[in-house]
C-alpha atoms as a PDB file:
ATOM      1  CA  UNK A   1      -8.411  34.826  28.273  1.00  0.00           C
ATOM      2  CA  UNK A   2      -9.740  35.099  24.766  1.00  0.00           C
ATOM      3  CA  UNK A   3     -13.607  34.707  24.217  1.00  0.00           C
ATOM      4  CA  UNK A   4     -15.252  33.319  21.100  1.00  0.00           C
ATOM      5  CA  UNK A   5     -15.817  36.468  19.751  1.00  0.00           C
ATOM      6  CA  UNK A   6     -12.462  38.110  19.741  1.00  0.00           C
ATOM      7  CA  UNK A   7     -11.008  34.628  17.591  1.00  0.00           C
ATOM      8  CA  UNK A   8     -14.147  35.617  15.094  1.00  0.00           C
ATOM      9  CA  UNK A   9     -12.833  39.301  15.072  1.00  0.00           C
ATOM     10  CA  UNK A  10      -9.280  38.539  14.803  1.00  0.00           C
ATOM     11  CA  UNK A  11      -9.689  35.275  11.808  1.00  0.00           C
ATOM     12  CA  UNK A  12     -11.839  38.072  10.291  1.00  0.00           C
ATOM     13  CA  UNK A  13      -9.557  40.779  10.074  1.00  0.00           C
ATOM     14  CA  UNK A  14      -6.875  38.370   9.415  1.00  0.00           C
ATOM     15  CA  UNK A  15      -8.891  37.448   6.557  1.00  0.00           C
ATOM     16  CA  UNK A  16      -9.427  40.695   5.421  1.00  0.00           C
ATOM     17  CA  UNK A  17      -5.216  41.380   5.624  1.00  0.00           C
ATOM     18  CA  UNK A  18      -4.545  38.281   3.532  1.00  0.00           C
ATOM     19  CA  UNK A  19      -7.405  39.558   0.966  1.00  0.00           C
ATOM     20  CA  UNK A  20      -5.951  43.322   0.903  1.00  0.00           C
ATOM     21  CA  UNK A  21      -2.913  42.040   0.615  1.00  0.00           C
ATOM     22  CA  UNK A  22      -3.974  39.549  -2.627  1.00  0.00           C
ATOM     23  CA  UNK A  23      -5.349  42.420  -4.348  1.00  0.00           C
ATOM     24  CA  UNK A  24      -2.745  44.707  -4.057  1.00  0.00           C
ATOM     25  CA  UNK A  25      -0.748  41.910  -5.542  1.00  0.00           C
ATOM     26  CA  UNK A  26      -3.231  41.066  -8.273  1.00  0.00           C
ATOM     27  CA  UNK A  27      -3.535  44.752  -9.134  1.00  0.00           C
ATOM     28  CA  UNK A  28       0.071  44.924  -9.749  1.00  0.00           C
ATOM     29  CA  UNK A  29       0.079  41.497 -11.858  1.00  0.00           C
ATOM     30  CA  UNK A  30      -2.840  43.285 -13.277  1.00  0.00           C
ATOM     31  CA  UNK A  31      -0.972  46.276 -14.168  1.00  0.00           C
ATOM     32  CA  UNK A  32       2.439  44.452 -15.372  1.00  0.00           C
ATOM     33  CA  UNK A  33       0.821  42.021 -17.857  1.00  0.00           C
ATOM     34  CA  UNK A  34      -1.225  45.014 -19.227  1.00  0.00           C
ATOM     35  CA  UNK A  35       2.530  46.863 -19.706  1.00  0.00           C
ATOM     36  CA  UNK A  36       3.808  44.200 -20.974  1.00  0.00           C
ATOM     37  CA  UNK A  37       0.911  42.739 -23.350  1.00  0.00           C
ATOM     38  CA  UNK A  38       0.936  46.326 -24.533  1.00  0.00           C
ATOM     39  CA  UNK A  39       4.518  46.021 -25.365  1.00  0.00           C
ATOM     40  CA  UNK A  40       3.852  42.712 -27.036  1.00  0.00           C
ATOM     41  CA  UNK A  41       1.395  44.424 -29.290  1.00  0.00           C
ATOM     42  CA  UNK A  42       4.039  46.664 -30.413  1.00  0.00           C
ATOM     43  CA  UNK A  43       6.654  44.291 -30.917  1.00  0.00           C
ATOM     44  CA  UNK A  44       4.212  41.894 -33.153  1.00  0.00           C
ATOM     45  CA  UNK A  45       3.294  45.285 -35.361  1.00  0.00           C
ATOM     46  CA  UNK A  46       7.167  46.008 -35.590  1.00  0.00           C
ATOM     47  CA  UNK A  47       7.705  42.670 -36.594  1.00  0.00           C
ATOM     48  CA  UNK A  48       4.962  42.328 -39.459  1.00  0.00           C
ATOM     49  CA  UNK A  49       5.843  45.965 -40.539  1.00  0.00           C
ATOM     50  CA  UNK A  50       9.348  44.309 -40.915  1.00  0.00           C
ATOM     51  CA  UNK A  51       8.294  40.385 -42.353  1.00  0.00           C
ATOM     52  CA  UNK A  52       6.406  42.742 -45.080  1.00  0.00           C
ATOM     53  CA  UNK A  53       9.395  44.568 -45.912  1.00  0.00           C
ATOM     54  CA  UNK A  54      11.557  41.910 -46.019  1.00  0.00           C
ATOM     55  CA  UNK A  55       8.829  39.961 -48.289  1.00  0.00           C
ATOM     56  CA  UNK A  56       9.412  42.860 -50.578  1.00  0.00           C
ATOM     57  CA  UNK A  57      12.965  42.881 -50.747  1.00  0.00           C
ATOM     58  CA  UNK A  58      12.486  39.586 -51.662  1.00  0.00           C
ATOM     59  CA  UNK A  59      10.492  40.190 -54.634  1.00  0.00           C
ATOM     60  CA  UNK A  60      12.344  43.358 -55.536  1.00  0.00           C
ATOM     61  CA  UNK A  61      15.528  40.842 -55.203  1.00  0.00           C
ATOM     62  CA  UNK A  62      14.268  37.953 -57.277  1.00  0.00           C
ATOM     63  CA  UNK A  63      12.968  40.697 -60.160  1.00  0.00           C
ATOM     64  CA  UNK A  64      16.137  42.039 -60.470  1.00  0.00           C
ATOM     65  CA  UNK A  65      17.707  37.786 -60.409  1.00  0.00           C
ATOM     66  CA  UNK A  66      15.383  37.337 -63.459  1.00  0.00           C
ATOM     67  CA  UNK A  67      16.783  40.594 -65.275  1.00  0.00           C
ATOM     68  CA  UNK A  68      19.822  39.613 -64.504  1.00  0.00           C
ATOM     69  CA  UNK A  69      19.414  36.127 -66.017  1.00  0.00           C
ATOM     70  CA  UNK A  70      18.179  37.778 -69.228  1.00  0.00           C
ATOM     71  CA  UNK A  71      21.053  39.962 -69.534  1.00  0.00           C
ATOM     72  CA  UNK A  72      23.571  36.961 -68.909  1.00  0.00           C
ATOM     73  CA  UNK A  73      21.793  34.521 -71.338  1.00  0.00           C
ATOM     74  CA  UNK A  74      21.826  37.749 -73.869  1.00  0.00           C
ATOM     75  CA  UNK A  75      25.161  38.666 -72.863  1.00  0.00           C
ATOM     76  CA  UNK A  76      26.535  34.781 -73.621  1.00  0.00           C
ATOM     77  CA  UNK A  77      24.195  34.523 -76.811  1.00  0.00           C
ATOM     78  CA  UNK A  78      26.089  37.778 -78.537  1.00  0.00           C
ATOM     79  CA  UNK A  79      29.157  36.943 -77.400  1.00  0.00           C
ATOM     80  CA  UNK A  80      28.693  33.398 -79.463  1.00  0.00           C
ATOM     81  CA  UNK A  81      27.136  35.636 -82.263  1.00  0.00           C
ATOM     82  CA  UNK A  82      30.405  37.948 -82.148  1.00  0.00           C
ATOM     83  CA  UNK A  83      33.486  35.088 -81.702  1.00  0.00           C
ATOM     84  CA  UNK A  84      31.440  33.607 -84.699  1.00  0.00           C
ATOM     85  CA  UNK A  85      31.714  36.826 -86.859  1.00  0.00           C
ATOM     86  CA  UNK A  86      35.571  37.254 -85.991  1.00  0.00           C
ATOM     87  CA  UNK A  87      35.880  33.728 -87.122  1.00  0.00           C
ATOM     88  CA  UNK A  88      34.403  34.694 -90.170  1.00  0.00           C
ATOM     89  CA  UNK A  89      36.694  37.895 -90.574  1.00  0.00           C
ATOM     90  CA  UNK A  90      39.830  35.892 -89.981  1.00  0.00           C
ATOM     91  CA  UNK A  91      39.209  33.899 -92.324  1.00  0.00           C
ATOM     92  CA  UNK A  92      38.223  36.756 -95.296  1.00  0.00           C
ATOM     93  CA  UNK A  93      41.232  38.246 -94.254  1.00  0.00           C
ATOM     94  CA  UNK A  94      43.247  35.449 -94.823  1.00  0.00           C
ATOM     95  CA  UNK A  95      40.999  34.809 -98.282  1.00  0.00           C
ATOM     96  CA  UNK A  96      41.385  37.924 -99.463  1.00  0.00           C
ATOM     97  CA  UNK A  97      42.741  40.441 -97.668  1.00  0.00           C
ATOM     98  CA  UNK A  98      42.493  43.612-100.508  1.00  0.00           C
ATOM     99  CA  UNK A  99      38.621  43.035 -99.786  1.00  0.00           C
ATOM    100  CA  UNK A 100      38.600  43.645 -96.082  1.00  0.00           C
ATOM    101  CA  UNK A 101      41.142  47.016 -96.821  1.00  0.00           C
ATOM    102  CA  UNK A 102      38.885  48.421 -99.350  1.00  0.00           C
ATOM    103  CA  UNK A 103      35.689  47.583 -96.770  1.00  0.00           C
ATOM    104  CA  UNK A 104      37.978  49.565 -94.098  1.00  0.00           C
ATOM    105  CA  UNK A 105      38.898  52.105 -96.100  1.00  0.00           C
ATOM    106  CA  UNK A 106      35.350  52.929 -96.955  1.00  0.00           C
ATOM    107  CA  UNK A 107      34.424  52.371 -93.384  1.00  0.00           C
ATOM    108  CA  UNK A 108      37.001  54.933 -92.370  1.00  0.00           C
ATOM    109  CA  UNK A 109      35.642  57.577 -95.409  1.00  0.00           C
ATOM    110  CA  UNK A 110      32.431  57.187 -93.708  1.00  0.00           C
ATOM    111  CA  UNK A 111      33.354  57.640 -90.235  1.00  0.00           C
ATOM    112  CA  UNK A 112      35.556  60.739 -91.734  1.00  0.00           C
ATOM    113  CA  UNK A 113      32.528  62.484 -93.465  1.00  0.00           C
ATOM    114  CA  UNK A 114      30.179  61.901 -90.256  1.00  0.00           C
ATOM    115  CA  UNK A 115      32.501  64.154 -88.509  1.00  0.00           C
ATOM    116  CA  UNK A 116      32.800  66.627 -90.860  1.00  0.00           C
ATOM    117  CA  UNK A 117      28.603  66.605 -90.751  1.00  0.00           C
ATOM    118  CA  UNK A 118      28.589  66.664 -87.051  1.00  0.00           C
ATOM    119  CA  UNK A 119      31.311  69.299 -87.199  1.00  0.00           C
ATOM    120  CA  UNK A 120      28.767  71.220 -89.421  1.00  0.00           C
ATOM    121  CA  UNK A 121      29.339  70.512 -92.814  1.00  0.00           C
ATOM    122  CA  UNK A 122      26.083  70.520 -95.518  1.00  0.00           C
ATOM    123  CA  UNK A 123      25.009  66.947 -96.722  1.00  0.00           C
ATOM    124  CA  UNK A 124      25.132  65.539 -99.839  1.00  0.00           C
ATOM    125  CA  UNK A 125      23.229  63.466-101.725  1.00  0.00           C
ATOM    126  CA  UNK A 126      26.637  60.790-101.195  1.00  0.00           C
ATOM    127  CA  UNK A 127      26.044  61.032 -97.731  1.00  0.00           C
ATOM    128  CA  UNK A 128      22.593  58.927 -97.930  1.00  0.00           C
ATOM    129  CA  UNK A 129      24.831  55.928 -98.605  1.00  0.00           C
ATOM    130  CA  UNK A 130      26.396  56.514 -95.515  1.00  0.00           C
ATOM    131  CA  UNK A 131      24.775  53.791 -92.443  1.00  0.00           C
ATOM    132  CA  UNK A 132      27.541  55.340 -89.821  1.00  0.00           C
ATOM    133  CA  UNK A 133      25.495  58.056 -88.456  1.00  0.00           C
ATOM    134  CA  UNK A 134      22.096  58.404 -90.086  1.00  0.00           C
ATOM    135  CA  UNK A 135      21.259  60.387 -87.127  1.00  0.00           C
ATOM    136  CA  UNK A 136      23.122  63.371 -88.390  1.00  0.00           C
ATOM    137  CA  UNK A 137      21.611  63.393 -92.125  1.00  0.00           C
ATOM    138  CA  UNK A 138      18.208  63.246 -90.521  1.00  0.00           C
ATOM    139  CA  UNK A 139      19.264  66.992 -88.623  1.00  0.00           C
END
């Protein structure tokens, strides 16, 4: 029924359906890994752009640890420094007690004549004695 020839054609063209149909297919691997490498690409530089911003947070975030530090170590140091001066006050207060009102008292003139400078008043050769507010004799 079927000669020689016509199983040659037919294996042939068979062969060339099975390779059409393999490239097609490869094509559209082809294509789809190209999408998608493309898309990895994108993700990686999203992803360093972000590691690099997060490395810098980090370093921003440990700078502001250390300052932090400082201020705590500084804040606990003059906290020492001041319970130690109270000490000493209580215990000139209980010593002698007209000493710390007349150290008030002068505190208080002192504070009294600053605001009469800063509320305009003229300086006066007194007033270089006065440590409150050099700030207003310099004016």
């Amino acid at each position: 029924m079927f000669g020689f020839n016509q199983y040659v054609l037919i294996g042939v063209g068979f062969l060339i359906l099975t390779f059409s149909v393999y490239f097609w297919y490869a094509q559209g691997r082809i294509e789809t890994m190209a999408k998608e490498s493309l898309a990895n690409q994108l993700t990686i530089e999203n992803q360093s752009k972000s590691i690099a911003q997060l490395n810098l947070d980090i370093f921003e975030i440990k700078q502001v640890n250390t300052f932090l530090s400082n201020v705590e170590r500084n804040s606990t140091k003059n906290a020492a420094e001041l319970a130690d001066k109270l000490e000493d006050m209580e215990r000139l207060v209980k010593e002698s007690p007209l000493v710390v009102q007349d150290m008030i008292n002068e505190s208080m003139a002192f504070r009294v004549r600053c605001f009469a400078l800063a509320t305009g008043a003229t300086p006066t050769k007194e007033d270089e004695l006065n440590k409150s507010c050099p700030h207003l004799l310099k004016q």
